[in-house]
N, C-alpha and C. Protein backbone atom coordinates (compact mmCIF):
# COMPACT_ATOMS: atom_id res chain seq x y z
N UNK A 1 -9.20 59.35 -46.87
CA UNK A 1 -10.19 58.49 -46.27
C UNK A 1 -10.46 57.27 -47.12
N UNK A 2 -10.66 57.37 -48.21
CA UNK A 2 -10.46 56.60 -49.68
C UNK A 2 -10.00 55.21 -48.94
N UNK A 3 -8.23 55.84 -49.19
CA UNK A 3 -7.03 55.45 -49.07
C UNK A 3 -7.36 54.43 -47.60
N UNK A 4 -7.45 54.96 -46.75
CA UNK A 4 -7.86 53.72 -45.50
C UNK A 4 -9.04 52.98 -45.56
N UNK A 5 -9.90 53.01 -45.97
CA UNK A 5 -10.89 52.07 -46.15
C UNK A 5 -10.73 50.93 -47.05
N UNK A 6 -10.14 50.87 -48.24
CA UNK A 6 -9.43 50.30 -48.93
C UNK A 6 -8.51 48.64 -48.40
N UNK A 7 -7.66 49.54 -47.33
CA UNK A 7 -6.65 48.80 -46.77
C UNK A 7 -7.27 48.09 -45.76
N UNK A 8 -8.44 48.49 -44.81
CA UNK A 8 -8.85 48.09 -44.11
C UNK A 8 -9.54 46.64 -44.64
N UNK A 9 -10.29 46.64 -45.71
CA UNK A 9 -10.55 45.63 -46.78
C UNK A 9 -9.90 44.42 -47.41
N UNK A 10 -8.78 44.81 -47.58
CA UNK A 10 -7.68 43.94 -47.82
C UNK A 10 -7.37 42.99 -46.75
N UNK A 11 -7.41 44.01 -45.70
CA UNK A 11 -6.60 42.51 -44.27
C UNK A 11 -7.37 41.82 -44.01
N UNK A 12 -8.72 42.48 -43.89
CA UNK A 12 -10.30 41.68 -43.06
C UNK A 12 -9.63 40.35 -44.72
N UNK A 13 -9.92 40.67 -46.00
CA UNK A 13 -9.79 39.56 -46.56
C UNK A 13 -8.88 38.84 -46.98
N UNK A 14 -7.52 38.91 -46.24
CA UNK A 14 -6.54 37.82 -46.59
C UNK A 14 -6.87 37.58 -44.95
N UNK A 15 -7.12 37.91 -43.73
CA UNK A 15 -7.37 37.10 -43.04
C UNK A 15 -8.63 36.31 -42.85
N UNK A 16 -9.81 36.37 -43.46
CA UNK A 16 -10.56 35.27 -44.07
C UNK A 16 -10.62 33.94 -44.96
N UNK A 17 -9.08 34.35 -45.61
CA UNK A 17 -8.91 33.35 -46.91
C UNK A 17 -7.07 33.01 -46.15
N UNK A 18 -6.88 33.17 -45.27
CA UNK A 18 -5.54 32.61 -44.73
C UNK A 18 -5.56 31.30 -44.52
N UNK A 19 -4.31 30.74 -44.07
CA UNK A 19 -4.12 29.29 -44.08
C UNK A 19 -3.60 28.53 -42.55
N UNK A 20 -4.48 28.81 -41.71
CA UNK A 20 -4.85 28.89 -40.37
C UNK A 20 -2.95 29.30 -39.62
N UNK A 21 -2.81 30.36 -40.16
CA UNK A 21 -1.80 30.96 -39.23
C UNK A 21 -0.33 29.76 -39.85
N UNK A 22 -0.49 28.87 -41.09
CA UNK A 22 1.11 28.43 -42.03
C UNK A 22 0.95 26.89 -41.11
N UNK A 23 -0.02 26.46 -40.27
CA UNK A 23 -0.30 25.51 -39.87
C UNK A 23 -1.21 24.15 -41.01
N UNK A 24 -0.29 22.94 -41.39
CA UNK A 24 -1.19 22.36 -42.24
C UNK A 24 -2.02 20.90 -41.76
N UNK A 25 -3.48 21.10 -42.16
CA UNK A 25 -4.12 20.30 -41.24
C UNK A 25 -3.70 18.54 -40.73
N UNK A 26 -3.55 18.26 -40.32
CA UNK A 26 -3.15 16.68 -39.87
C UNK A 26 -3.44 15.88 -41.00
N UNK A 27 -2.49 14.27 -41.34
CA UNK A 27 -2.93 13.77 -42.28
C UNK A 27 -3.78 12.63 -41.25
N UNK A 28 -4.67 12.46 -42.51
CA UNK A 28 -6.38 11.40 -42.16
C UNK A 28 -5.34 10.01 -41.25
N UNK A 29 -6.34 10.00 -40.29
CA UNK A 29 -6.32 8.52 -39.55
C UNK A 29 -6.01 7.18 -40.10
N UNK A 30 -4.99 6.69 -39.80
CA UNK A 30 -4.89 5.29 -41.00
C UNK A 30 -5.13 4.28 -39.65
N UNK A 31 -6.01 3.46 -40.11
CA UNK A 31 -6.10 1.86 -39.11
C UNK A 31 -5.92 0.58 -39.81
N UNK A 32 -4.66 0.16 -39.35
CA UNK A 32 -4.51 -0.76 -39.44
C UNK A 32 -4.77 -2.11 -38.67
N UNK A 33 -4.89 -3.15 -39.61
CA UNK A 33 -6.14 -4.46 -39.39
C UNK A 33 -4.98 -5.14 -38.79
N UNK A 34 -4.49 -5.40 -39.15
CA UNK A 34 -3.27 -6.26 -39.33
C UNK A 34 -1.72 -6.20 -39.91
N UNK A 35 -0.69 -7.34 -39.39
CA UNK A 35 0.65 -6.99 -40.12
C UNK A 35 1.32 -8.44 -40.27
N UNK A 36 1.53 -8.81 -41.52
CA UNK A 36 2.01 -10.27 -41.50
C UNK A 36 3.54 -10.54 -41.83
N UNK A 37 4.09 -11.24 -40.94
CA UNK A 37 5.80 -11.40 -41.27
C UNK A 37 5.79 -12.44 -42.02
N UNK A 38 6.23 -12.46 -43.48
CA UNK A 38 6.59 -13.97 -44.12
C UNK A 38 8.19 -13.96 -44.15
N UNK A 39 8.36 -14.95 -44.75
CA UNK A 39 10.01 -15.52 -44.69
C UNK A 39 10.60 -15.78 -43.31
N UNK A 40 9.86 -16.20 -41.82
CA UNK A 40 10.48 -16.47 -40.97
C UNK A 40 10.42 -17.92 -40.70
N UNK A 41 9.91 -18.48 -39.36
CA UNK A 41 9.90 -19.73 -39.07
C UNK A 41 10.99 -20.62 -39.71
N UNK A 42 12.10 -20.23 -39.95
CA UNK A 42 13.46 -21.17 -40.40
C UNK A 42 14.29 -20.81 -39.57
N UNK A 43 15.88 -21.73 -39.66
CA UNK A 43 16.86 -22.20 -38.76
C UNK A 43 17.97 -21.47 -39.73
N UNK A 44 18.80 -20.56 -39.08
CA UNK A 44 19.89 -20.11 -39.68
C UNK A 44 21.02 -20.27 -38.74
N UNK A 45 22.14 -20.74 -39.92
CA UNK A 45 23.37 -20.30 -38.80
C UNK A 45 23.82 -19.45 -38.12
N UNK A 46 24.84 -19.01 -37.44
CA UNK A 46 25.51 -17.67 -36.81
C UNK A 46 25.92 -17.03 -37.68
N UNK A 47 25.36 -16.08 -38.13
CA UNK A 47 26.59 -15.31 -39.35
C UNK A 47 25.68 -15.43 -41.14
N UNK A 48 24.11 -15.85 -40.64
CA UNK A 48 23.52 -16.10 -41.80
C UNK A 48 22.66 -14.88 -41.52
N UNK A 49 22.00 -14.79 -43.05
CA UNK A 49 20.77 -14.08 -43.11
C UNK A 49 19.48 -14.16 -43.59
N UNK A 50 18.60 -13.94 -43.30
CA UNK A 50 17.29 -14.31 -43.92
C UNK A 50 16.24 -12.72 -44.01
N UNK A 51 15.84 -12.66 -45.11
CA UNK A 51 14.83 -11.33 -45.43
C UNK A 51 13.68 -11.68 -44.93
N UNK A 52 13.14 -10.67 -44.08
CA UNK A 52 12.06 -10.74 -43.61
C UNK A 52 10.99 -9.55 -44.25
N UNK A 53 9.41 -10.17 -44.47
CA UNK A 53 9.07 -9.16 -45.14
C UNK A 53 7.92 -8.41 -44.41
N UNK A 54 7.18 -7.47 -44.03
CA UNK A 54 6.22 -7.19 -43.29
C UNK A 54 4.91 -6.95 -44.27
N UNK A 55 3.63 -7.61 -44.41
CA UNK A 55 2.82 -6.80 -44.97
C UNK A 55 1.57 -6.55 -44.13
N UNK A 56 1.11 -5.20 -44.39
CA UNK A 56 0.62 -4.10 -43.50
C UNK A 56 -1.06 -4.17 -44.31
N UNK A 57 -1.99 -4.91 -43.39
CA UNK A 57 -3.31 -4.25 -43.96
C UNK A 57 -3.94 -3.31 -43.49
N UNK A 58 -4.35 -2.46 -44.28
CA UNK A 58 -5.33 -1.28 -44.31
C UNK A 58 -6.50 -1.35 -45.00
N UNK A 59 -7.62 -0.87 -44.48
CA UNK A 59 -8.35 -0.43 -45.47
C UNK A 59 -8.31 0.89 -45.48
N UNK A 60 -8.12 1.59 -44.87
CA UNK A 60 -8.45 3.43 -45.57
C UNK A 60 -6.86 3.89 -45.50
N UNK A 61 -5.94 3.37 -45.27
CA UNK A 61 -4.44 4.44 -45.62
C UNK A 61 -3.99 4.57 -47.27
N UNK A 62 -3.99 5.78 -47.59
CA UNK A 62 -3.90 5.62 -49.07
C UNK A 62 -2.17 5.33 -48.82
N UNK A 63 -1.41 5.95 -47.86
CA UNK A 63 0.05 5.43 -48.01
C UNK A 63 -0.17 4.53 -47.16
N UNK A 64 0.70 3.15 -46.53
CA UNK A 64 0.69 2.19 -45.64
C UNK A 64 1.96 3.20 -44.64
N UNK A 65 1.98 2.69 -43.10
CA UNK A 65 2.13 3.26 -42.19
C UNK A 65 4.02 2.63 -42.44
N UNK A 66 4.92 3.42 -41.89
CA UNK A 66 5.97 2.93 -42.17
C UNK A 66 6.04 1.50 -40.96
N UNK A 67 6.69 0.54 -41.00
CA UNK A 67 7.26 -0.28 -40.82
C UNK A 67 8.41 -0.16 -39.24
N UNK A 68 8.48 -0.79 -38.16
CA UNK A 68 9.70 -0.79 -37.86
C UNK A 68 9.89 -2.59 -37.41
N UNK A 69 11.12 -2.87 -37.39
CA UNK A 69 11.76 -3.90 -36.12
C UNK A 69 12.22 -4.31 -35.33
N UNK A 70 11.88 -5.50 -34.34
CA UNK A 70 12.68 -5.34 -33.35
C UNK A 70 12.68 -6.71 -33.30
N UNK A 71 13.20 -7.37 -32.14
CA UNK A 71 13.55 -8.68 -31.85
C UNK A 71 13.95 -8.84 -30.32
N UNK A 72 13.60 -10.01 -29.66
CA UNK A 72 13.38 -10.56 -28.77
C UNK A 72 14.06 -12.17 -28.61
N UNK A 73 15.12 -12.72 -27.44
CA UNK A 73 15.64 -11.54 -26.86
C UNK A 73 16.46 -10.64 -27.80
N UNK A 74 16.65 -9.45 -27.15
CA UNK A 74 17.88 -8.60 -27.71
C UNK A 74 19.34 -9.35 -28.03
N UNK A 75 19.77 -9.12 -29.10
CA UNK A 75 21.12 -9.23 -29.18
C UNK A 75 21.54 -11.02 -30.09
N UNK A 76 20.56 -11.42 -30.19
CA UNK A 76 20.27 -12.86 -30.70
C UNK A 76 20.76 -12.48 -32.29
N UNK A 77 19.87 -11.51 -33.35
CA UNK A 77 19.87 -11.61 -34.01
C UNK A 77 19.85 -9.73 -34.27
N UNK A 78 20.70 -9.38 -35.39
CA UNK A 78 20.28 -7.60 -35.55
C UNK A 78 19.44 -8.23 -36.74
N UNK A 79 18.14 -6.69 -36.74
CA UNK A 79 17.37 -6.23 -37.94
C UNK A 79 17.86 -5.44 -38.45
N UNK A 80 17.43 -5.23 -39.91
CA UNK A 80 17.53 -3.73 -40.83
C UNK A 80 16.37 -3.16 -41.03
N UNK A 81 16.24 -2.02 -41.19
CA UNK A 81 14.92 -0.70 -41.59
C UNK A 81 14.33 -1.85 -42.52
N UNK A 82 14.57 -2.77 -43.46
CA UNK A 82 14.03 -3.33 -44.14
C UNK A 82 13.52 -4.76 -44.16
N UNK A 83 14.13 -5.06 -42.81
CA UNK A 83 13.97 -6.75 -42.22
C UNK A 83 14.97 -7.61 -42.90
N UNK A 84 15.68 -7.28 -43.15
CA UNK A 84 17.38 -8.42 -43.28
C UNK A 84 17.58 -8.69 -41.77
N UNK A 85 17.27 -9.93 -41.43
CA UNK A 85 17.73 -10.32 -40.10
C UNK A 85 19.13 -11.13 -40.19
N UNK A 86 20.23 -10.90 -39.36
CA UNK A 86 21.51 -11.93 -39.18
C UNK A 86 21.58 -12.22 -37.65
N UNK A 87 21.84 -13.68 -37.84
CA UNK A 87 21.78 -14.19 -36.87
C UNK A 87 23.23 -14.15 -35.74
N UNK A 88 23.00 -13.82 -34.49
CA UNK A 88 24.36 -13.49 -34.26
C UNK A 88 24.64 -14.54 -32.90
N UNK A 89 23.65 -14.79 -32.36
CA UNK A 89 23.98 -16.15 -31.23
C UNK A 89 22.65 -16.73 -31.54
N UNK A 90 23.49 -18.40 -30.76
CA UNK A 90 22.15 -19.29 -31.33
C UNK A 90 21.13 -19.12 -29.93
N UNK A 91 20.19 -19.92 -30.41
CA UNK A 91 18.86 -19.72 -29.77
C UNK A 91 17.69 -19.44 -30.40
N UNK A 92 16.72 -19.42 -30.17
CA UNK A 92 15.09 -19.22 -30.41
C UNK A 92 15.02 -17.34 -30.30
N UNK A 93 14.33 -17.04 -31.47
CA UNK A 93 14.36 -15.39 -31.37
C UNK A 93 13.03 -15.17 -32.26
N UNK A 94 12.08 -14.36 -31.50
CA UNK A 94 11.07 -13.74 -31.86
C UNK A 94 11.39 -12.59 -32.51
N UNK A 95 10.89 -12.23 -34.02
CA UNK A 95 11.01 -10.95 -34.94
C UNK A 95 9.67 -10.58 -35.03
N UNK A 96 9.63 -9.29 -34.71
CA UNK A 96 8.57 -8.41 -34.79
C UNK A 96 8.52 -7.24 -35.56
N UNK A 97 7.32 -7.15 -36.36
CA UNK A 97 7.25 -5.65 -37.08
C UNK A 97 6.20 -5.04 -36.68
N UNK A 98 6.32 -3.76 -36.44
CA UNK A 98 5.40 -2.96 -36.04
C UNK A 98 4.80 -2.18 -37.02
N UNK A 99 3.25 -1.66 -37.31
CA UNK A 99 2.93 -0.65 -38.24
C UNK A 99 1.91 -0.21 -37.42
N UNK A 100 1.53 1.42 -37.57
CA UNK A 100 0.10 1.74 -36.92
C UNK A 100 0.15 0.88 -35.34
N UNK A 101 0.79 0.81 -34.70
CA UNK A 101 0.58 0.25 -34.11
C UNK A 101 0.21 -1.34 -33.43
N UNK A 102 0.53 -1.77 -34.82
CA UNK A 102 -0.16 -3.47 -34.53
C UNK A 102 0.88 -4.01 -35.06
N UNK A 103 1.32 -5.52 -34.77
CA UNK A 103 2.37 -6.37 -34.91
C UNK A 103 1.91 -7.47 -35.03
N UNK A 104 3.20 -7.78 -35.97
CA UNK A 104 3.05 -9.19 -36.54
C UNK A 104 4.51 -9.88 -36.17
N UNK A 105 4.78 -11.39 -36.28
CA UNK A 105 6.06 -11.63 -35.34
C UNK A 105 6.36 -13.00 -37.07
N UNK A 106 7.44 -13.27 -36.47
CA UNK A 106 7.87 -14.44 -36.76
C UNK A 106 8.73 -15.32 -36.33
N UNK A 107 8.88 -16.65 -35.64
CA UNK A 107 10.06 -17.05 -34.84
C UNK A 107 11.17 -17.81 -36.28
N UNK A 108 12.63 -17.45 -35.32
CA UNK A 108 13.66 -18.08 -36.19
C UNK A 108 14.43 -18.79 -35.15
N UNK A 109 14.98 -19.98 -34.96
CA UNK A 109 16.13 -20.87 -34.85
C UNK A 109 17.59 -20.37 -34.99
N UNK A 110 18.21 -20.13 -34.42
CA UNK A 110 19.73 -19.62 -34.60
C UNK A 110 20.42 -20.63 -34.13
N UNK A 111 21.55 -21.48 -34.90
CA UNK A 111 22.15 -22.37 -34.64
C UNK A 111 23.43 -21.89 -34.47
N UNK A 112 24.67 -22.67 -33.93
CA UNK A 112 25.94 -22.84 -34.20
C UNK A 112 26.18 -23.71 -35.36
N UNK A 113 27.20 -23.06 -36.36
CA UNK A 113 27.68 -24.01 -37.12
C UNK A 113 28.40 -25.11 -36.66
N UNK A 114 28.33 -26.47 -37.50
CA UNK A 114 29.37 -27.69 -37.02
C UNK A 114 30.41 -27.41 -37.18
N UNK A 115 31.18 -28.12 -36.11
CA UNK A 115 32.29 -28.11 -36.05
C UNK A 115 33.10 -27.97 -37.16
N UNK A 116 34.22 -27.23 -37.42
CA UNK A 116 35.35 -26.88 -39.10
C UNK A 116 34.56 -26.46 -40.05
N UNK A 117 33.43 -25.87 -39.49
CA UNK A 117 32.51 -24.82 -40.92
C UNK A 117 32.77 -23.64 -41.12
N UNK A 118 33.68 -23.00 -41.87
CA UNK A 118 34.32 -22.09 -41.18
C UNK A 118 33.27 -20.70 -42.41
N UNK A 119 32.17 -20.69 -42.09
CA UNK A 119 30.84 -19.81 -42.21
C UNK A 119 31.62 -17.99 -41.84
């Protein structure tokens, strides 16, 4: 009788002091204010590149929210995970970074090189 009362003790208290069933609680809400693209607003050739940089304000994210990009239209110019933009046809192209939800842009110029530039 000992012997089961004992055990009965034990479960009531590792299931009091458990860790809601190996589930870990959500990380805290980050809001972001804002997201600013520098290094855009310039004219690159076909076949050039320019670093684009995103910075992300927060006030309460102790990490900043990751980053993505995209661009508008499609196919003008590819991004990298890190904002290396190359320009791949000319035209006017909107770069955008996203964080938390909020975006920041920057426009670039995509030219053709002159004639015998052989870029």
């Amino acid at each position: 009788m000992r012997t089961l009362a004992l055990a009965s003790i034990a479960v009531v208290a590792t299931m009091a002091c458990g860790d809601d069933n190996g589930t870990t609680p959500p990380p805290p809400v980050c809001t972001v204010s804002a997201v600013t693209v520098t290094g855009g607003n310039v004219s690159r050739f076909i076949g050039e590149t320019v670093q684009l940089t995103a910075q992300v304000a927060s006030a309460d994210c102790a990490t900043p929210p990751a980053v993505t990009w995209s661009s508008q239209p499609a196919g003008r110019v590819t991004v990298s995970a890190s904002g290396l933009v190359t320009a791949v046809s000319a035209g006017n192209v909107t770069v955008t970074a996203t964080a938390g939800g909020v975006n920041g842009s920057a426009q670039l110029l995509i030219i053709e090189p002159p004639p015998g530039d052989l870029r």
